[in-house]
N, C-alpha and C. Protein backbone atom coordinates (compact mmCIF):
# COMPACT_ATOMS: atom_id res chain seq x y z
N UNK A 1 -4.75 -0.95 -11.49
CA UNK A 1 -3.59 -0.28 -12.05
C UNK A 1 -2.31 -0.75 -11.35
N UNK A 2 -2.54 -0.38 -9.78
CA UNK A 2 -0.70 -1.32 -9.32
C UNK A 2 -0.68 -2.75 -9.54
N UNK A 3 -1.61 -3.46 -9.64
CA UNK A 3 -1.56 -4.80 -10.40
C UNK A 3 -1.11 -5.11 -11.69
N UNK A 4 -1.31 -4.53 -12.38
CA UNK A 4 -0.71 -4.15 -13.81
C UNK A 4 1.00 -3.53 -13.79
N UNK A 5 1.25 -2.99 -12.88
CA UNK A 5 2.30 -2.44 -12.42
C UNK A 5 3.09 -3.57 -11.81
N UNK A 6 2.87 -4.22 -11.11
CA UNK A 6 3.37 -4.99 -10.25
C UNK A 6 3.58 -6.26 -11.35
N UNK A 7 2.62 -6.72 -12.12
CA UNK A 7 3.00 -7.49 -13.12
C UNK A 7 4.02 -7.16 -13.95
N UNK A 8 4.22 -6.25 -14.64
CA UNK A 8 4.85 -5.22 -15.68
C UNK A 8 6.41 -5.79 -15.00
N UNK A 9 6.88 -5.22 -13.93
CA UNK A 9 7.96 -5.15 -13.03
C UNK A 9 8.48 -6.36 -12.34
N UNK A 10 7.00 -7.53 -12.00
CA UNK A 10 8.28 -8.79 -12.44
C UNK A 10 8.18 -9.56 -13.74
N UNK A 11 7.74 -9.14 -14.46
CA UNK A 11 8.25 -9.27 -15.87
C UNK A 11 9.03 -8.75 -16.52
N UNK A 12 9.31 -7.43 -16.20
CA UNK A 12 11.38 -6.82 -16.28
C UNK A 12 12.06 -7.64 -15.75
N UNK A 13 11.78 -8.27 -14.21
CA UNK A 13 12.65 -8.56 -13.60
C UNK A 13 13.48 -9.95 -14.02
N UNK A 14 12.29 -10.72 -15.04
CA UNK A 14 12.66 -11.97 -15.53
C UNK A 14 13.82 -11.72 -16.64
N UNK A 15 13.32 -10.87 -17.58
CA UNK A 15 13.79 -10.53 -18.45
C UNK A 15 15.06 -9.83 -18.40
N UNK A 16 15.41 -8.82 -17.46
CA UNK A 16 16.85 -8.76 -17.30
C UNK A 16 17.33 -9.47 -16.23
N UNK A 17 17.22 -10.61 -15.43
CA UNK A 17 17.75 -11.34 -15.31
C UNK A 17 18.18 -12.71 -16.55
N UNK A 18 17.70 -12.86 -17.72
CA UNK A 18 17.89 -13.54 -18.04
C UNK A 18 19.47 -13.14 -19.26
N UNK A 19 18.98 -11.05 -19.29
CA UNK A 19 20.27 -10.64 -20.10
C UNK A 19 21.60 -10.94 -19.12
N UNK A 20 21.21 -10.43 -17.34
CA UNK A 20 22.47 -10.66 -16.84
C UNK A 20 23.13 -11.91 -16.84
N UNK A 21 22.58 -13.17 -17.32
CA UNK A 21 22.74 -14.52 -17.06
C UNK A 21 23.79 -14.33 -18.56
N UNK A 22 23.11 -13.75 -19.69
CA UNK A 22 24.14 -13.65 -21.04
C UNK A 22 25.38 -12.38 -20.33
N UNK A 23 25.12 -11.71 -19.72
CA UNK A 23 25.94 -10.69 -19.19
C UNK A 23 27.31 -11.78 -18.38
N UNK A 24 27.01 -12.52 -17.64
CA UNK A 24 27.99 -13.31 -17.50
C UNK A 24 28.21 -14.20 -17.79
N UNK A 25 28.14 -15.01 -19.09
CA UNK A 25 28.59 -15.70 -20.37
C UNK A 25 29.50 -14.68 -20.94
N UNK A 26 29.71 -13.27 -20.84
CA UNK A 26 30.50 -12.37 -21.86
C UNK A 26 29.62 -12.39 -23.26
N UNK A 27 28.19 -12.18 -23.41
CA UNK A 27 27.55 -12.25 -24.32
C UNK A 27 27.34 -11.03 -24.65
N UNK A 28 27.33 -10.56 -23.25
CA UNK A 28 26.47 -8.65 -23.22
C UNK A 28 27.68 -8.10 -22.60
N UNK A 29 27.75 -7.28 -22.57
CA UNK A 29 28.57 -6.35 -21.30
C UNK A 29 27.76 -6.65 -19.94
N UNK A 30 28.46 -6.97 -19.01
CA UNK A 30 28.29 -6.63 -17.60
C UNK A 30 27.90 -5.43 -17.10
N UNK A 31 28.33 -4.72 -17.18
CA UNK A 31 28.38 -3.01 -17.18
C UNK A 31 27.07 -2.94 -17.26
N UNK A 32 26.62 -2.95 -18.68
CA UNK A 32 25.10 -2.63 -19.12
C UNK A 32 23.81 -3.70 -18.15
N UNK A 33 24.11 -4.78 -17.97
CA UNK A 33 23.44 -5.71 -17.94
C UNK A 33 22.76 -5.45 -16.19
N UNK A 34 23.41 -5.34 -15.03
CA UNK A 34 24.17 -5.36 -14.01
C UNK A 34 22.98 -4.38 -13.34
N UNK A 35 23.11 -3.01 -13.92
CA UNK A 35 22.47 -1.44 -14.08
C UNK A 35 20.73 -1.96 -13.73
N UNK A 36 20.87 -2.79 -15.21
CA UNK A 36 19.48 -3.08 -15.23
C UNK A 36 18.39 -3.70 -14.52
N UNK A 37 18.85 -4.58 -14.02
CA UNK A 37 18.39 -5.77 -13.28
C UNK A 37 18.33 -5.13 -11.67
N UNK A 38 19.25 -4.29 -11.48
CA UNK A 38 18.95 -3.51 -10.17
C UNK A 38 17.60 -2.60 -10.14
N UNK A 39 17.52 -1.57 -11.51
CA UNK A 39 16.74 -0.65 -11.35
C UNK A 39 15.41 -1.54 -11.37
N UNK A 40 15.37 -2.62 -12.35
CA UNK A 40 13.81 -3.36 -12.38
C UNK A 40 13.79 -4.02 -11.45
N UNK A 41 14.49 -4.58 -9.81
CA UNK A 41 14.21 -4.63 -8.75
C UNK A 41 13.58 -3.47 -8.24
N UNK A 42 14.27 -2.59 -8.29
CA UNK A 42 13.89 -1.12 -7.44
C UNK A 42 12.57 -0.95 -7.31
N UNK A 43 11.96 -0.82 -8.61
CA UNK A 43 10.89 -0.22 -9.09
C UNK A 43 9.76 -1.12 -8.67
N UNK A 44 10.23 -2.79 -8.90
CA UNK A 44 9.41 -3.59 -8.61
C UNK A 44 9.02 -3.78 -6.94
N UNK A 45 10.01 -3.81 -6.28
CA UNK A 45 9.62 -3.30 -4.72
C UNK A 45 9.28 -2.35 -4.23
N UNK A 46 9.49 -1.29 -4.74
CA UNK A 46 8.92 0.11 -4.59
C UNK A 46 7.40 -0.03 -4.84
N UNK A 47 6.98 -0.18 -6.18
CA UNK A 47 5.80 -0.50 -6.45
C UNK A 47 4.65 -1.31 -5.68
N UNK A 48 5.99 -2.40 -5.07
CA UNK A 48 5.01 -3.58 -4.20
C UNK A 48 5.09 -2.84 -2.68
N UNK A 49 5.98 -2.30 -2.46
CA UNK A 49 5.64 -1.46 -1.21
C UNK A 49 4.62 -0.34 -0.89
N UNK A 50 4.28 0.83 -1.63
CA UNK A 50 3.48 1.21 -1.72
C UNK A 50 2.15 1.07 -1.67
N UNK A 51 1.97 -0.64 -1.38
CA UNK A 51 0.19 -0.99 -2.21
C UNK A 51 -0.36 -0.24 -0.72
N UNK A 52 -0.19 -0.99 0.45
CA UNK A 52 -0.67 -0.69 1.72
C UNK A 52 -0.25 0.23 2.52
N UNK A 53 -0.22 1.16 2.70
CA UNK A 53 0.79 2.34 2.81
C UNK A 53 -0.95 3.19 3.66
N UNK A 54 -0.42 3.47 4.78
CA UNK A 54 -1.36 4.65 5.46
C UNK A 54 -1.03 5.79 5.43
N UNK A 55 -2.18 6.65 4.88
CA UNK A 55 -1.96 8.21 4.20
C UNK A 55 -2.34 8.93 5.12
N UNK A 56 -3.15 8.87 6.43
CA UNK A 56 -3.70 9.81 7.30
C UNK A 56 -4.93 9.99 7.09
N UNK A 57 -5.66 10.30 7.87
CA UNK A 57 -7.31 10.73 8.36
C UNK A 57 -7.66 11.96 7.52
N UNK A 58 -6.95 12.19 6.83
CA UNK A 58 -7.72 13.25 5.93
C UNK A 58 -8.58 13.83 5.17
């Protein structure tokens, strides 16, 4: 499942990088473009951070 996840998320990441690339051509708005490409980082390191993560002896 986080493999699938982790795929998913750099495959956003391609993909709005490729709108921000039209985002600065003046193809897209910047504004919109900009937003995006941050949050599908976020998620994508978040995601990849989590894999190995120690939960405690519980």
């Amino acid at each position: 499942m986080r493999k699938i996840g982790l795929f998913i998320g750099i495959f956003m990441v391609i993909i709005t990088f490729g709108l921000n690339i039209l985002g600065l051509m003046r193809l897209i708005p910047l504004y919109i473009t900009t937003p995006l490409l941050f949050l599908s980082l976020l998620v994508t390191v978040t995601i990849y951070n989590n894999r190995n993560r120690f939960r405690g002896f519980r």
